[in-house]
C-alpha atoms as a PDB file:
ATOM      1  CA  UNK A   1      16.308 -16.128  14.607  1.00  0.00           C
ATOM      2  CA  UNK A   2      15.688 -19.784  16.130  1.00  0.00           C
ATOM      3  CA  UNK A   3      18.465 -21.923  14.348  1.00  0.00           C
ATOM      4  CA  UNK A   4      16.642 -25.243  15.101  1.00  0.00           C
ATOM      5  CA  UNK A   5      13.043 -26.211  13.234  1.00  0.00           C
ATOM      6  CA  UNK A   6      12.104 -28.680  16.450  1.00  0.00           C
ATOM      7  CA  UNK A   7      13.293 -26.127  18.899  1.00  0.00           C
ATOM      8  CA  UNK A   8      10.834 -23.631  17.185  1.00  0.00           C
ATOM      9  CA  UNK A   9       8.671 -25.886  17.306  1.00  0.00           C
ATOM     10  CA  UNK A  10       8.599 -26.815  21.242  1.00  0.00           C
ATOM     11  CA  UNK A  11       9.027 -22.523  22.087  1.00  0.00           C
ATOM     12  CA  UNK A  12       5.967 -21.944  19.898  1.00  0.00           C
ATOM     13  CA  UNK A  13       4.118 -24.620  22.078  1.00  0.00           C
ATOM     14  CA  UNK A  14       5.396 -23.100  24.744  1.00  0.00           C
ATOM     15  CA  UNK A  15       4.021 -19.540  24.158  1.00  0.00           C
ATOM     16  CA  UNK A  16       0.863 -20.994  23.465  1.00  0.00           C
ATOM     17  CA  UNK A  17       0.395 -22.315  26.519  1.00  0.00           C
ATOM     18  CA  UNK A  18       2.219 -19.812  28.804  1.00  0.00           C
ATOM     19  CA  UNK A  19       0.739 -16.622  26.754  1.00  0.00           C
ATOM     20  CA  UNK A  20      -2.710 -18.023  27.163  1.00  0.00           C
ATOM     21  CA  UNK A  21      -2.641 -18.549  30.815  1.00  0.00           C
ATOM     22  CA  UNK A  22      -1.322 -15.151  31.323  1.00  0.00           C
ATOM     23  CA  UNK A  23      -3.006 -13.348  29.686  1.00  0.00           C
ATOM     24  CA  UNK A  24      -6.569 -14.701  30.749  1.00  0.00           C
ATOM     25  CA  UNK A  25      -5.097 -13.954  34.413  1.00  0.00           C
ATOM     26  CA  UNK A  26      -4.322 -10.476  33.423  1.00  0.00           C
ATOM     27  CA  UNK A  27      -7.455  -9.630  31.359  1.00  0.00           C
ATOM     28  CA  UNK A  28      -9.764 -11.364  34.355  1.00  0.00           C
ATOM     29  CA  UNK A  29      -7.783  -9.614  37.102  1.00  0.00           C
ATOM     30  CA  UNK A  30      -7.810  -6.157  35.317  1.00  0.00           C
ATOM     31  CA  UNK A  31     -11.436  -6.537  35.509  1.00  0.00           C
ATOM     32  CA  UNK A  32     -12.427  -7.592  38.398  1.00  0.00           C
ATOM     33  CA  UNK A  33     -13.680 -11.426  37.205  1.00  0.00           C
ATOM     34  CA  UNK A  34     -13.226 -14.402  38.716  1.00  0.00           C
ATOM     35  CA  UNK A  35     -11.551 -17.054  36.840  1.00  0.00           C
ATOM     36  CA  UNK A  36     -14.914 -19.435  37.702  1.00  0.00           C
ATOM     37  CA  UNK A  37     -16.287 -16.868  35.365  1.00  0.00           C
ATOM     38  CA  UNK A  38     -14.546 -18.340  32.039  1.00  0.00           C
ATOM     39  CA  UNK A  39     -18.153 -19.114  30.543  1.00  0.00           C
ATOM     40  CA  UNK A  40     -19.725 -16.062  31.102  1.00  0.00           C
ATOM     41  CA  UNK A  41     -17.034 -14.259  29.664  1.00  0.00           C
ATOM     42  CA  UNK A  42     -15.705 -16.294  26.615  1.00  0.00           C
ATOM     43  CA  UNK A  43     -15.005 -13.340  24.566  1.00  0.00           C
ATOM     44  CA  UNK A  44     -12.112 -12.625  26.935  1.00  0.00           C
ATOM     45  CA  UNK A  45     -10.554 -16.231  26.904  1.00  0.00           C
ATOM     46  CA  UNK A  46     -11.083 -15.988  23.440  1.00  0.00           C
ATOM     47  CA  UNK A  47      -8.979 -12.775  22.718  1.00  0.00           C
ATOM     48  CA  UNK A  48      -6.630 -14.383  25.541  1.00  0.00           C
ATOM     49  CA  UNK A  49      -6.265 -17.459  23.163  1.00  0.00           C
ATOM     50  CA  UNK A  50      -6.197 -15.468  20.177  1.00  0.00           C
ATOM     51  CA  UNK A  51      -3.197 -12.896  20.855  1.00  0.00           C
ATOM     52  CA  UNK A  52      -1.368 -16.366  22.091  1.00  0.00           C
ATOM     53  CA  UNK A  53      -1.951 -18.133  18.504  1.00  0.00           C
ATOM     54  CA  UNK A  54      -0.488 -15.115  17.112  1.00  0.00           C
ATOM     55  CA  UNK A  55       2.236 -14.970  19.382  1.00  0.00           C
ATOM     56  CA  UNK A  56       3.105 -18.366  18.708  1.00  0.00           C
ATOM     57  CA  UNK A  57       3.201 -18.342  14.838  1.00  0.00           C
ATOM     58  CA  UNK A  58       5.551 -15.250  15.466  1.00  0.00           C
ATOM     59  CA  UNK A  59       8.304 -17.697  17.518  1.00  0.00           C
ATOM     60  CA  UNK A  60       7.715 -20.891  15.153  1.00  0.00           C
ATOM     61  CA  UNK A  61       8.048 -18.563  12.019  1.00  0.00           C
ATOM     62  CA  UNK A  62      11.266 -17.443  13.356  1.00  0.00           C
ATOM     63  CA  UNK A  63      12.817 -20.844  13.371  1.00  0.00           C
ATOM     64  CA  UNK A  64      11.444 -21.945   9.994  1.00  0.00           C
ATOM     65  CA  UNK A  65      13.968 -19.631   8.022  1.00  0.00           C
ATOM     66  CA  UNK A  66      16.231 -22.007   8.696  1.00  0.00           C
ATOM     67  CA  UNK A  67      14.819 -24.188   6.216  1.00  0.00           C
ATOM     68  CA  UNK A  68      14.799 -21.640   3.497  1.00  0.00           C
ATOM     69  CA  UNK A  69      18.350 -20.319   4.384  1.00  0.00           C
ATOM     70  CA  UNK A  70      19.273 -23.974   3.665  1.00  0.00           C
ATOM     71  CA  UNK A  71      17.407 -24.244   0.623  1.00  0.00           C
ATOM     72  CA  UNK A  72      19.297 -20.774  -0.314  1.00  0.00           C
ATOM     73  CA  UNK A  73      22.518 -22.361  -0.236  1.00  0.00           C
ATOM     74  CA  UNK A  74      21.836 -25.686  -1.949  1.00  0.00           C
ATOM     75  CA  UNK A  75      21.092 -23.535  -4.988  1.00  0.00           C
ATOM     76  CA  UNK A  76      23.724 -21.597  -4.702  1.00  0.00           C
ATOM     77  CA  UNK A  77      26.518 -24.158  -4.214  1.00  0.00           C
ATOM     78  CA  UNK A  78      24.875 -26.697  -6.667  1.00  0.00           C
ATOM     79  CA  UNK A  79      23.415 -24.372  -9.431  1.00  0.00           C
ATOM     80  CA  UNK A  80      25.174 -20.891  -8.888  1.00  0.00           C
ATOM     81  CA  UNK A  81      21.771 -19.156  -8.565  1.00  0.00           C
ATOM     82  CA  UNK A  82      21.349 -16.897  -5.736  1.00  0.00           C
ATOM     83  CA  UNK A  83      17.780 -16.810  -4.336  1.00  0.00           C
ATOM     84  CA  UNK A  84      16.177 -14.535  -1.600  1.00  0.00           C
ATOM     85  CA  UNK A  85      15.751 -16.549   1.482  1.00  0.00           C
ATOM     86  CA  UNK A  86      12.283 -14.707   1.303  1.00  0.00           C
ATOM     87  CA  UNK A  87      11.415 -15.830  -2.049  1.00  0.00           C
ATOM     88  CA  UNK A  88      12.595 -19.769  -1.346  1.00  0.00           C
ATOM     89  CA  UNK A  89      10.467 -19.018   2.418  1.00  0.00           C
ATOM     90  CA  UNK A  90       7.288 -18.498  -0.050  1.00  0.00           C
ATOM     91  CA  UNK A  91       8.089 -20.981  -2.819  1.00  0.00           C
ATOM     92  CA  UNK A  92       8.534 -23.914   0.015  1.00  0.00           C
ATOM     93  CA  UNK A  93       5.267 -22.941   1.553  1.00  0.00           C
ATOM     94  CA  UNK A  94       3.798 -23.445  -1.679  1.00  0.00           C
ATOM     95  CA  UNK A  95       5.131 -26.523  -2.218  1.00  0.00           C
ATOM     96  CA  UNK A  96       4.039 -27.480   1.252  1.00  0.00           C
ATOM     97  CA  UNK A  97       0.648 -27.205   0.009  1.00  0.00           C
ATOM     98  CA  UNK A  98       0.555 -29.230  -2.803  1.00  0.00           C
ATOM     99  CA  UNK A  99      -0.231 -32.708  -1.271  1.00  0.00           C
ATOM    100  CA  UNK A 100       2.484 -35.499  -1.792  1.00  0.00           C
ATOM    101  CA  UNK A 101      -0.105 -37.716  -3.709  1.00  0.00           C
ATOM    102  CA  UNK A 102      -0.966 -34.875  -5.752  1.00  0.00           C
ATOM    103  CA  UNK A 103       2.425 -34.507  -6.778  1.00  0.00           C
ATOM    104  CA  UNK A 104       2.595 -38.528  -7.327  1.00  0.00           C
ATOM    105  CA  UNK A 105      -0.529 -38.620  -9.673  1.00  0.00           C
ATOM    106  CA  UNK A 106       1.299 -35.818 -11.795  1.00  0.00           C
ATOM    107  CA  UNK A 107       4.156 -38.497 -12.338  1.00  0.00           C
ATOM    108  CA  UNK A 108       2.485 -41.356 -12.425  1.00  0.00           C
ATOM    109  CA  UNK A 109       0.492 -39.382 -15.084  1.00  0.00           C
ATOM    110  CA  UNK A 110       2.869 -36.947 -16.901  1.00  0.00           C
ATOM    111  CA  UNK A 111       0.707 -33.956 -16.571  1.00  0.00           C
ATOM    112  CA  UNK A 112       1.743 -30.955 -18.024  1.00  0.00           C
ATOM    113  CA  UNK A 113       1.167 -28.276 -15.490  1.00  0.00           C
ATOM    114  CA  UNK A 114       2.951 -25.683 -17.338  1.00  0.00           C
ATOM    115  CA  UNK A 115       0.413 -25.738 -20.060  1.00  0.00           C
ATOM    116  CA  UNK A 116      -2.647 -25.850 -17.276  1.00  0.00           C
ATOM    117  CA  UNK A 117      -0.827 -22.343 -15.911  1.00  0.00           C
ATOM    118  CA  UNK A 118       0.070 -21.457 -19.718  1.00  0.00           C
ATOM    119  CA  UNK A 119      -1.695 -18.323 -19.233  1.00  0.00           C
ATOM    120  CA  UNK A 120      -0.791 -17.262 -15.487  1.00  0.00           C
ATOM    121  CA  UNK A 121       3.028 -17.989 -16.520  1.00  0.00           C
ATOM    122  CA  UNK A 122       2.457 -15.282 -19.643  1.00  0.00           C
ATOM    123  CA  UNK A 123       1.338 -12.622 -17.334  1.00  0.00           C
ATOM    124  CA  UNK A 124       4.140 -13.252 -14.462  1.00  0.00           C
ATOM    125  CA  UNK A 125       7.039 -13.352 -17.592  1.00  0.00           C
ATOM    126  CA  UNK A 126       6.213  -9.692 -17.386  1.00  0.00           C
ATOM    127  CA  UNK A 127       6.636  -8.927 -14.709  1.00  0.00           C
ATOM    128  CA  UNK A 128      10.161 -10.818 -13.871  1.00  0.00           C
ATOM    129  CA  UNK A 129      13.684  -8.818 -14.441  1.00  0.00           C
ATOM    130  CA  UNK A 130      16.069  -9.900 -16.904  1.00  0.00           C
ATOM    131  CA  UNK A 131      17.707 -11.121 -14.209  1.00  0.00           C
ATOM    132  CA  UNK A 132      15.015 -12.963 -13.262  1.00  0.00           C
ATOM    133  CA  UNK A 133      15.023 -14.795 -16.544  1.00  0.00           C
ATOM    134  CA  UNK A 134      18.864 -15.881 -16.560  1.00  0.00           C
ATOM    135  CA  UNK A 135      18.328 -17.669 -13.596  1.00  0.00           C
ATOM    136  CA  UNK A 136      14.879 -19.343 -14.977  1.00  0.00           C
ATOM    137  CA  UNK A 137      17.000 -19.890 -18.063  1.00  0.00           C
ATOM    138  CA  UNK A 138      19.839 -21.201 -16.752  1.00  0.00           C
ATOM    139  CA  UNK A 139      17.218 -24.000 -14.779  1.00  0.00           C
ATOM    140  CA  UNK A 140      15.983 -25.188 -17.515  1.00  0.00           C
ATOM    141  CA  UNK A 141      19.231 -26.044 -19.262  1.00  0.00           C
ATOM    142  CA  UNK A 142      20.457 -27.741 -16.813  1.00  0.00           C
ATOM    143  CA  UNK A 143      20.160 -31.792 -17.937  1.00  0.00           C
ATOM    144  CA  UNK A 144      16.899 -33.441 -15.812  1.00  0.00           C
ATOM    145  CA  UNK A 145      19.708 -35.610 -14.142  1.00  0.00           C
ATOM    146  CA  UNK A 146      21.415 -32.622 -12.211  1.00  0.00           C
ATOM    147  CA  UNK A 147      18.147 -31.056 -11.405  1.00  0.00           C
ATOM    148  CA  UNK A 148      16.612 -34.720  -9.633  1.00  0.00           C
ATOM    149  CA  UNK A 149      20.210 -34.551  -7.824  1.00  0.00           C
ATOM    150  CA  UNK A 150      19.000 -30.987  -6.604  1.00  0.00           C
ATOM    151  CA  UNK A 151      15.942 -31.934  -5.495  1.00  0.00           C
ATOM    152  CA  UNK A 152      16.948 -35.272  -3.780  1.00  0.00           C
ATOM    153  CA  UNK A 153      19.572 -33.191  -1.592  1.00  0.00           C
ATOM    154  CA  UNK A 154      16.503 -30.665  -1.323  1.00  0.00           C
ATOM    155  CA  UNK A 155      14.279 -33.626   0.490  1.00  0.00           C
ATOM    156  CA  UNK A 156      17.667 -34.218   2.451  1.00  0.00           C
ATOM    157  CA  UNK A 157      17.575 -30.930   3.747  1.00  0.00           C
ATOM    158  CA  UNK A 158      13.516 -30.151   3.896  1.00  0.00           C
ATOM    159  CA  UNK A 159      12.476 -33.642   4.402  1.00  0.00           C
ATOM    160  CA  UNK A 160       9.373 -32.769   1.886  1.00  0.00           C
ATOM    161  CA  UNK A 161       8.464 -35.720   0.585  1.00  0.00           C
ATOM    162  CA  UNK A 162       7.399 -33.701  -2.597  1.00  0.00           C
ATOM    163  CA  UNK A 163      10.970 -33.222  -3.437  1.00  0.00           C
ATOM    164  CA  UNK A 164      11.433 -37.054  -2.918  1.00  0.00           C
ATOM    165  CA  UNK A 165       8.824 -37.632  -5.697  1.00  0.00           C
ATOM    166  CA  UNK A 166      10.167 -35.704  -8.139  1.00  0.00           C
ATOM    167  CA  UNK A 167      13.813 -36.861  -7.525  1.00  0.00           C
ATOM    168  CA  UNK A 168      12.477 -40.083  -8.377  1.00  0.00           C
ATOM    169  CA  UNK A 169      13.343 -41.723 -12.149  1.00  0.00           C
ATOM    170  CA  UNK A 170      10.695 -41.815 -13.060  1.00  0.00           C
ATOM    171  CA  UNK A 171       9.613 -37.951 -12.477  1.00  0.00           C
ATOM    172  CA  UNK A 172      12.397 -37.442 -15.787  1.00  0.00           C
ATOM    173  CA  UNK A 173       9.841 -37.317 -18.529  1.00  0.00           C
ATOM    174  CA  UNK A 174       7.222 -34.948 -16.149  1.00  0.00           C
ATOM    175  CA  UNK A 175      10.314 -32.812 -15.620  1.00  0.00           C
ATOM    176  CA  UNK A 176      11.453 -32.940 -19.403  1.00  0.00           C
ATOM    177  CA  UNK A 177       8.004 -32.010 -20.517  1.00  0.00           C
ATOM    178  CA  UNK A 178       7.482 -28.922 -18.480  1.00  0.00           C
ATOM    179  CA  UNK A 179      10.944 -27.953 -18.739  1.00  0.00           C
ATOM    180  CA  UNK A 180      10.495 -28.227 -22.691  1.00  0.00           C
ATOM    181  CA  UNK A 181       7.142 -25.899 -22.328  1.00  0.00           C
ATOM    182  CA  UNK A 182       8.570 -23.294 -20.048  1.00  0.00           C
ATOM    183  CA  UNK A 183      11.340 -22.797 -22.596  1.00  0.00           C
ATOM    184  CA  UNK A 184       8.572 -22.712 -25.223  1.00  0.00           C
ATOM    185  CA  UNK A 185       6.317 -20.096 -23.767  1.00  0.00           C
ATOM    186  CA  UNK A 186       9.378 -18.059 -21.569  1.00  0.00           C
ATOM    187  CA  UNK A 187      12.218 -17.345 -24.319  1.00  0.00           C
ATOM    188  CA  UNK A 188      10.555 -18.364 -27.821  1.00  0.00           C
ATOM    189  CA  UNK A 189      10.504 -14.979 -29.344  1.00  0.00           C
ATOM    190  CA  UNK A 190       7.599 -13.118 -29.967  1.00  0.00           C
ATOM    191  CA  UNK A 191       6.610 -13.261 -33.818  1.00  0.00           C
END
């Protein structure tokens, strides 16, 4: 695994580049073409460029663990919850996703997205462990304050400026509300 994000970055580059010049000499010289022939036979370059992309996202996706072996630790040391690095690899790409000034306009606001996925969050509850739960449980009783000190060493670490937001004071009563509904539909008790 590729310890640095940046030097990911440059080898995927790197690959790019090197794997699609390569392999458009190989695939042209294993038939016979010319490389003058690049337009008549596009399909070729194209597979060339395509098998590079590929190859590429393979080296870059290497070095992005680090990130989420990172994030892995944070929780551990700060809120004694132990994470897969696979599971925090998928929830930062989600966040990633999620555009900063849609995160902003949920502050400014106070949107309640836990009651917009009220029904999504019902169906996953079944399907988490009770293990699962303790850790969701023990997140949500943590006070606001320790959880924006999370998240503000989180940007530190993942310079996501979606963690920055929500570290913010005034993200407390956006993350008091959802905490307050998560509790509500995650561990009232069924009647």
């Amino acid at each position: 695994m590729i310890k640095n994000k940046t030097t990911a970055i440059i080898l995927a580059i790197l690959t790019f580049i090197l794997g699609s010049i390569l392999l458009t000499s190989i695939i042209f010289y294993l038939f016979g073409y010319p490389l003058s022939s690049l337009a008549e036979h596009q399909l070729y370059f194209f597979f060339a460029i395509l098998v590079s992309a590929v190859l590429a996202s393979m080296v870059y996706g290497r070095g992005s663990k680090e990130r989420a072996s990172n994030v892995a630790k944070i929780l551990e040391n700060t809120l004694s919850i132990s994470v897969e690095e696979k599971d925090i690899w998928k929830i930062l790409n989600t966040i990633e996703q999620l555009p900063p000034y849609v995160v902003e306009k949920y502050v400014s606001l106070d949107i309640n997205a836990v009651e917009e996925f009220e029904d999504q969050i019902k169906n996953y509850r079944n399907k988490l462990s009770e293990e699962d739960l303790l850790k969701i449980r023990k997140i949500i009783d943590t006070p606001v304050e320790d959880l924006q000190d999370v998240l503000s060493e989180l940007y530190q670490e993942t310079n996501m400026e979606q963690f920055k937001i929500m570290a913010d004071p005034e993200a407390k009563p956006l993350i008091d509300l959802n905490i307050q509904e998560l509790r509500r539909i995650l561990f009232v008790q069924k009647e």
